[in-house]
PDB file of N, CA and C in Angstrom:
ATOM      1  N   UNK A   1       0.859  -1.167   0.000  1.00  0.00           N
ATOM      2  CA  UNK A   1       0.000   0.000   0.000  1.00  0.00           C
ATOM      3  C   UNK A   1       0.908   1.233   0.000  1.00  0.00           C
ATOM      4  N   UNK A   2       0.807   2.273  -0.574  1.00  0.00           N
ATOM      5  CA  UNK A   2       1.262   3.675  -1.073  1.00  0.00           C
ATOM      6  C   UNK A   2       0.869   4.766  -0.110  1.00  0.00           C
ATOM      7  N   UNK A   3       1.501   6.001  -0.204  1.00  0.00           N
ATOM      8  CA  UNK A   3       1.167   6.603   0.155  1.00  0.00           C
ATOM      9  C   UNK A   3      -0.176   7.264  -0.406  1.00  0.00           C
ATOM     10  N   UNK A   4      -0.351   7.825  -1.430  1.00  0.00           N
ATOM     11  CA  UNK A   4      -1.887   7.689  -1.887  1.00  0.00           C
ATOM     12  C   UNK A   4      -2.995   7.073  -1.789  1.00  0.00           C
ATOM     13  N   UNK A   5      -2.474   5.887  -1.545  1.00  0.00           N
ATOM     14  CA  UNK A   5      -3.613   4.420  -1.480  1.00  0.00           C
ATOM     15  C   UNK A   5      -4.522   5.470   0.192  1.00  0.00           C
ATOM     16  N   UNK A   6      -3.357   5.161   1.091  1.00  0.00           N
ATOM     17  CA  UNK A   6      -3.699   5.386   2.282  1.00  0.00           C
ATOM     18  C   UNK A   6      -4.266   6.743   2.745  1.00  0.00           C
ATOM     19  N   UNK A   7      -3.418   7.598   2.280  1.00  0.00           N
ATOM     20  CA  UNK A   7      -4.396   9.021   1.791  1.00  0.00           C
ATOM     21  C   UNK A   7      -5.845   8.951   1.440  1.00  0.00           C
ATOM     22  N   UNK A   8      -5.825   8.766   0.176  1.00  0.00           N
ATOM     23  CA  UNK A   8      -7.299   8.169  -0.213  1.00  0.00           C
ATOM     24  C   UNK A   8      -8.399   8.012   0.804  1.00  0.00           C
ATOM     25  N   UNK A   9      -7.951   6.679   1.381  1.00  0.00           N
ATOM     26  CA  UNK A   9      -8.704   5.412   2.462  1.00  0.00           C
ATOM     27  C   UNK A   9      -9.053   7.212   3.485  1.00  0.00           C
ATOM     28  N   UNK A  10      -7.807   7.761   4.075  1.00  0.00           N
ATOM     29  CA  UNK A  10      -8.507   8.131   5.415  1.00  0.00           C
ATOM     30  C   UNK A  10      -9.170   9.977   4.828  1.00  0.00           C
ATOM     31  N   UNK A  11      -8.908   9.937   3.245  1.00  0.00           N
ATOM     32  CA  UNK A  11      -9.540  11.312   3.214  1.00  0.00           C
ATOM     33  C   UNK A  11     -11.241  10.743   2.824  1.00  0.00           C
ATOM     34  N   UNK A  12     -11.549   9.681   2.364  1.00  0.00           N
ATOM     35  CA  UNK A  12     -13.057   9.479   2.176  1.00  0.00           C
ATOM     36  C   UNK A  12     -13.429   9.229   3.760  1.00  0.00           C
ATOM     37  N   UNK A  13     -12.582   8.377   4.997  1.00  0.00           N
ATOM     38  CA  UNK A  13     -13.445   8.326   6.092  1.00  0.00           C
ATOM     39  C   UNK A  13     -13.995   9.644   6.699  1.00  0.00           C
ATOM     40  N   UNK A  14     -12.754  10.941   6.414  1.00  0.00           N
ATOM     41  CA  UNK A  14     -13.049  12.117   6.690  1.00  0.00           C
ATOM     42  C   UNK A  14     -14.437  12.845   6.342  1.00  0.00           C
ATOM     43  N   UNK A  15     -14.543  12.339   4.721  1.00  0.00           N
ATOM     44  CA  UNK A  15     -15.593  12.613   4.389  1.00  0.00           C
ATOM     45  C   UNK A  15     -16.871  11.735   5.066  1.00  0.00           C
ATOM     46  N   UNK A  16     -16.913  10.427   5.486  1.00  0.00           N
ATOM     47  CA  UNK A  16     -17.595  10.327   5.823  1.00  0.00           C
ATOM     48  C   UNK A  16     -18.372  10.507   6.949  1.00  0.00           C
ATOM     49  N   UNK A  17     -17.194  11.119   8.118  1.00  0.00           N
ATOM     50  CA  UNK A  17     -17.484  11.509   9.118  1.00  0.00           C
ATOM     51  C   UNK A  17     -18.135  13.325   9.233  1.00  0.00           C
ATOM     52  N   UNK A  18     -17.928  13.903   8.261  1.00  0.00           N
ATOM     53  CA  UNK A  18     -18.555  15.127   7.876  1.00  0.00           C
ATOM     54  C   UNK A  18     -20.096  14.599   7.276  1.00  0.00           C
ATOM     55  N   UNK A  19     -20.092  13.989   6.615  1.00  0.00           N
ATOM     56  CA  UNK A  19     -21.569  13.919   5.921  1.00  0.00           C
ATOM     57  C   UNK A  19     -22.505  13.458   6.763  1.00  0.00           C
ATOM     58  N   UNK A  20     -22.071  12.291   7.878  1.00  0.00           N
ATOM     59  CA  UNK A  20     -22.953  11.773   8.706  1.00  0.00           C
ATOM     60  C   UNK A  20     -23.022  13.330   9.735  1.00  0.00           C
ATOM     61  N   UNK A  21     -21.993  13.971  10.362  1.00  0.00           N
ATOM     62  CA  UNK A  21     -22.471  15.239  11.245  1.00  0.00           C
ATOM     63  C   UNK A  21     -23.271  16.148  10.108  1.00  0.00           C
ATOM     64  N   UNK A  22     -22.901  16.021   9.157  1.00  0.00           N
ATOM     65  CA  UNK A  22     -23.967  17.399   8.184  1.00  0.00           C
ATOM     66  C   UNK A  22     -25.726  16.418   8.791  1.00  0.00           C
ATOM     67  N   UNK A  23     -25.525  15.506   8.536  1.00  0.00           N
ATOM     68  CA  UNK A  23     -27.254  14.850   8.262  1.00  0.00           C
ATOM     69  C   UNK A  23     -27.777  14.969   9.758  1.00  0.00           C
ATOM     70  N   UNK A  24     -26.603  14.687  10.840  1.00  0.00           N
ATOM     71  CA  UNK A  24     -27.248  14.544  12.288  1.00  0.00           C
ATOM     72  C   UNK A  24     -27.642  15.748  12.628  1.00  0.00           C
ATOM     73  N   UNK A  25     -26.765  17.100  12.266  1.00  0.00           N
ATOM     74  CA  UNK A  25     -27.312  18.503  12.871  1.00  0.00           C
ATOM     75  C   UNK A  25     -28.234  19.265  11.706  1.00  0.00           C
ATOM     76  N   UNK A  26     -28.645  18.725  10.337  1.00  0.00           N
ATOM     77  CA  UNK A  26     -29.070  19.122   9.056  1.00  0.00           C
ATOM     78  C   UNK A  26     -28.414  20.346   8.774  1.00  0.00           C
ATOM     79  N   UNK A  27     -27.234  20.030   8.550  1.00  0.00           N
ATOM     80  CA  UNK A  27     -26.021  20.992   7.958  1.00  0.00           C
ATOM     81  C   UNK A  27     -25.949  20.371   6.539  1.00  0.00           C
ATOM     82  N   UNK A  28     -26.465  21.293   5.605  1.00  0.00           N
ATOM     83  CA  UNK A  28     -26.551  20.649   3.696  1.00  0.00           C
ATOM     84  C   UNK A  28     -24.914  21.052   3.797  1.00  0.00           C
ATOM     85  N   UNK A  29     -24.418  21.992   3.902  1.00  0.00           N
ATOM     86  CA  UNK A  29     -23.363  22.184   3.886  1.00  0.00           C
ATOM     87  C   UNK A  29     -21.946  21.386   4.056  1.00  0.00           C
ATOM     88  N   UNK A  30     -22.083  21.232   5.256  1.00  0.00           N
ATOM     89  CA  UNK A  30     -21.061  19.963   5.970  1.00  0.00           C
ATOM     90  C   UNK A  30     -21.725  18.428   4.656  1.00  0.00           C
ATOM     91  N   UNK A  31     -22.875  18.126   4.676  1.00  0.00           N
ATOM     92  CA  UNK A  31     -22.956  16.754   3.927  1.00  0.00           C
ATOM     93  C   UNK A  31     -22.313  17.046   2.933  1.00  0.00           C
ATOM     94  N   UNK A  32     -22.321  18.511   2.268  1.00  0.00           N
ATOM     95  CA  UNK A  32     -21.964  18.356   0.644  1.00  0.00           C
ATOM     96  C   UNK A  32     -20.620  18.443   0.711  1.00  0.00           C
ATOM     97  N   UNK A  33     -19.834  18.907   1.580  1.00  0.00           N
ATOM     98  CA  UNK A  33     -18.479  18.809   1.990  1.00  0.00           C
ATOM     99  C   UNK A  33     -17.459  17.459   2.561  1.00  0.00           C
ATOM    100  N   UNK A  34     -18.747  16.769   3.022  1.00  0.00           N
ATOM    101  CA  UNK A  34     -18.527  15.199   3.139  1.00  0.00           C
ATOM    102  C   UNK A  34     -18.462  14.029   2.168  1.00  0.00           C
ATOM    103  N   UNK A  35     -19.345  14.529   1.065  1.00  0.00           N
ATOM    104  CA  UNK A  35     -19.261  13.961   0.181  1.00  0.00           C
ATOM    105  C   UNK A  35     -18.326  14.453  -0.869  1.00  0.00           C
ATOM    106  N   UNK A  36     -17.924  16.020  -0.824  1.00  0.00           N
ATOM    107  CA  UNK A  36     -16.803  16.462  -1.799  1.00  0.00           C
ATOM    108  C   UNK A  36     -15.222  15.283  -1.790  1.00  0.00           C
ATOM    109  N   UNK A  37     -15.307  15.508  -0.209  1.00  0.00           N
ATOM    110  CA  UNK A  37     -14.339  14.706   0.603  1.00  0.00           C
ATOM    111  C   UNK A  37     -14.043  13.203   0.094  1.00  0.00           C
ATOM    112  N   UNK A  38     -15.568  12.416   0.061  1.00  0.00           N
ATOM    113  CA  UNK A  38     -15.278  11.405  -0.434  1.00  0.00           C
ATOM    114  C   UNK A  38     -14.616  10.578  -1.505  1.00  0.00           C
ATOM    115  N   UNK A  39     -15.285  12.063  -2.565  1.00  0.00           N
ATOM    116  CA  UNK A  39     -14.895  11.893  -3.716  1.00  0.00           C
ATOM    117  C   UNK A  39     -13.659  11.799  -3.989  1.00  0.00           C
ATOM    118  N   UNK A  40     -13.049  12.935  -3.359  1.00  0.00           N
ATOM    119  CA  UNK A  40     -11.640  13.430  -2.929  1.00  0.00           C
ATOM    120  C   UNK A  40     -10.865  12.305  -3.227  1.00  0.00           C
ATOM    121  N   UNK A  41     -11.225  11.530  -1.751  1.00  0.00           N
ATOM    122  CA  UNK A  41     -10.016  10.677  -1.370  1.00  0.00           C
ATOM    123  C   UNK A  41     -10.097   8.935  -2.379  1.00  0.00           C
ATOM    124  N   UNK A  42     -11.400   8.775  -3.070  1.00  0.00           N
ATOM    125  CA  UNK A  42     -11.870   7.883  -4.073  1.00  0.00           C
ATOM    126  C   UNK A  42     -10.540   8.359  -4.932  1.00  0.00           C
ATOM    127  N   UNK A  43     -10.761   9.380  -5.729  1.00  0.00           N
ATOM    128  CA  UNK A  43      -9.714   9.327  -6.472  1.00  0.00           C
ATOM    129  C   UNK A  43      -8.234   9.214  -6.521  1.00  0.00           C
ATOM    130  N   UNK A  44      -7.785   9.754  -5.219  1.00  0.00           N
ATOM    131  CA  UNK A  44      -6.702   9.327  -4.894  1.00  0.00           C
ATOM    132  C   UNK A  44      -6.280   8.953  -4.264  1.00  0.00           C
ATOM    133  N   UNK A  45      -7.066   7.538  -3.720  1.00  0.00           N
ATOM    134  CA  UNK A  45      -6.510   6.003  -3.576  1.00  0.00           C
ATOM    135  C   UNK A  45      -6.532   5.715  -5.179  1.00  0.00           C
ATOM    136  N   UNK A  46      -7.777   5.935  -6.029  1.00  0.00           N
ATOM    137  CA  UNK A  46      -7.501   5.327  -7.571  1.00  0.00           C
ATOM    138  C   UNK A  46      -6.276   5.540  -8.154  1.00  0.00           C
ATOM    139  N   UNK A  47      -5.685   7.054  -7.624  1.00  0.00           N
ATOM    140  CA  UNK A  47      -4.111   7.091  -7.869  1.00  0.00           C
ATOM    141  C   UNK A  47      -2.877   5.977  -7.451  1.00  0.00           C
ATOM    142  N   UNK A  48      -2.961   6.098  -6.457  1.00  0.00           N
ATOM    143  CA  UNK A  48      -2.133   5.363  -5.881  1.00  0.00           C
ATOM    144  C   UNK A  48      -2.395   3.791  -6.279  1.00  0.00           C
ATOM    145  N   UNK A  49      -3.511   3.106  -6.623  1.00  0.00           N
ATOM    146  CA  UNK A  49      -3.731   1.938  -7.462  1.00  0.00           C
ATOM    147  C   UNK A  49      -2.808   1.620  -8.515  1.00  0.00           C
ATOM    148  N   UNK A  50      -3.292   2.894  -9.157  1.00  0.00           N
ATOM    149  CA  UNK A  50      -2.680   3.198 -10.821  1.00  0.00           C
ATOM    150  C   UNK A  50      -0.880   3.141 -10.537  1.00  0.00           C
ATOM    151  N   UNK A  51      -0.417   3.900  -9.654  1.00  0.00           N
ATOM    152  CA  UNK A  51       0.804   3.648  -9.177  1.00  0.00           C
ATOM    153  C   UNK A  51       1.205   2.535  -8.508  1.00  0.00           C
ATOM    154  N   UNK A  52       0.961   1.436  -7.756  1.00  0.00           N
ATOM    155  CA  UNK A  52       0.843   0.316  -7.246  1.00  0.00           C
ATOM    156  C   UNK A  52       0.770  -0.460  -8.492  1.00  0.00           C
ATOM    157  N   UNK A  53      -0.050  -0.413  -9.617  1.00  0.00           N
ATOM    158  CA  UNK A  53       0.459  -1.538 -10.850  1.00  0.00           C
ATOM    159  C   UNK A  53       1.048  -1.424 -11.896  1.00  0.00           C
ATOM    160  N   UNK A  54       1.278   0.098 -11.922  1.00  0.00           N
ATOM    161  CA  UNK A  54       2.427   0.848 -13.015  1.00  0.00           C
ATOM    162  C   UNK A  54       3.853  -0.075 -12.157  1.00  0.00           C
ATOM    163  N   UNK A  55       4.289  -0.032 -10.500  1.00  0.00           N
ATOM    164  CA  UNK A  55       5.336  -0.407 -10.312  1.00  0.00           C
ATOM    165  C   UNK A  55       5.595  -1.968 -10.072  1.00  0.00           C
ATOM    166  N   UNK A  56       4.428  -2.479 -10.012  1.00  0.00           N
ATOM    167  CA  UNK A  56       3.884  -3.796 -10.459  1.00  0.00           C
ATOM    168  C   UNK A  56       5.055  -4.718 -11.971  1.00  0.00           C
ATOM    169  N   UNK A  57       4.133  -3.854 -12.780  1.00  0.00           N
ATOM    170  CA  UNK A  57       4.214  -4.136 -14.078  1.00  0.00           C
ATOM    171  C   UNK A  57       5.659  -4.262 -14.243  1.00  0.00           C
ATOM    172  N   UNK A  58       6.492  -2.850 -14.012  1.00  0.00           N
ATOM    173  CA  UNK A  58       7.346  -2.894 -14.423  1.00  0.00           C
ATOM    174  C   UNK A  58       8.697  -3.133 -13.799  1.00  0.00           C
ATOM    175  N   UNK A  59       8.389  -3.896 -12.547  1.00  0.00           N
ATOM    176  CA  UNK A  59       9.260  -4.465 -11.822  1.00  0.00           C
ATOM    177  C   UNK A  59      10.165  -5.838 -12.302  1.00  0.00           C
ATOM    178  N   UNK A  60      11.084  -5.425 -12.136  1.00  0.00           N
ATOM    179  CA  UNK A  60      11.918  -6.585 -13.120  1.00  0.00           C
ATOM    180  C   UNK A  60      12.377  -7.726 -12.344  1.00  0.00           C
ATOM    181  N   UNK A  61      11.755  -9.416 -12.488  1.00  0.00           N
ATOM    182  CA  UNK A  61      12.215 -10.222 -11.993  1.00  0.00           C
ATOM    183  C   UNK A  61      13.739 -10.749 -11.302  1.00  0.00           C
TER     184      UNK A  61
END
């Protein structure tokens, strides 16, 4: 696991811990910021994937 991978992982929990306080106090705000978040960190763990089998690939026996 990468540094991105892991990035990723704890910037969507971030988000998810914002979206659940946006819904508990009905803050639209905080949810839509929770879910920005999620998105966030979705993509870069997808980075760090993409990097994890780029160094995969081209790792030489």
């Amino acid at each position: 696991m990468n540094k991105d991978q892991v990035q990723g992982t704890l910037e969507k929990a971030k988000g998810n811990v914002k979206e659940a306080a946006g819904k508990l106090v009905g803050n639209e705000r905080l949810q839509a910021e929770g879910q920005a978040d999620q998105v966030a960190g979705a993509v870069q763990k997808k980075v760090g994937d993409v990097k994890d089998a780029v160094e995969t690939i081209t790792k030489k026996p």
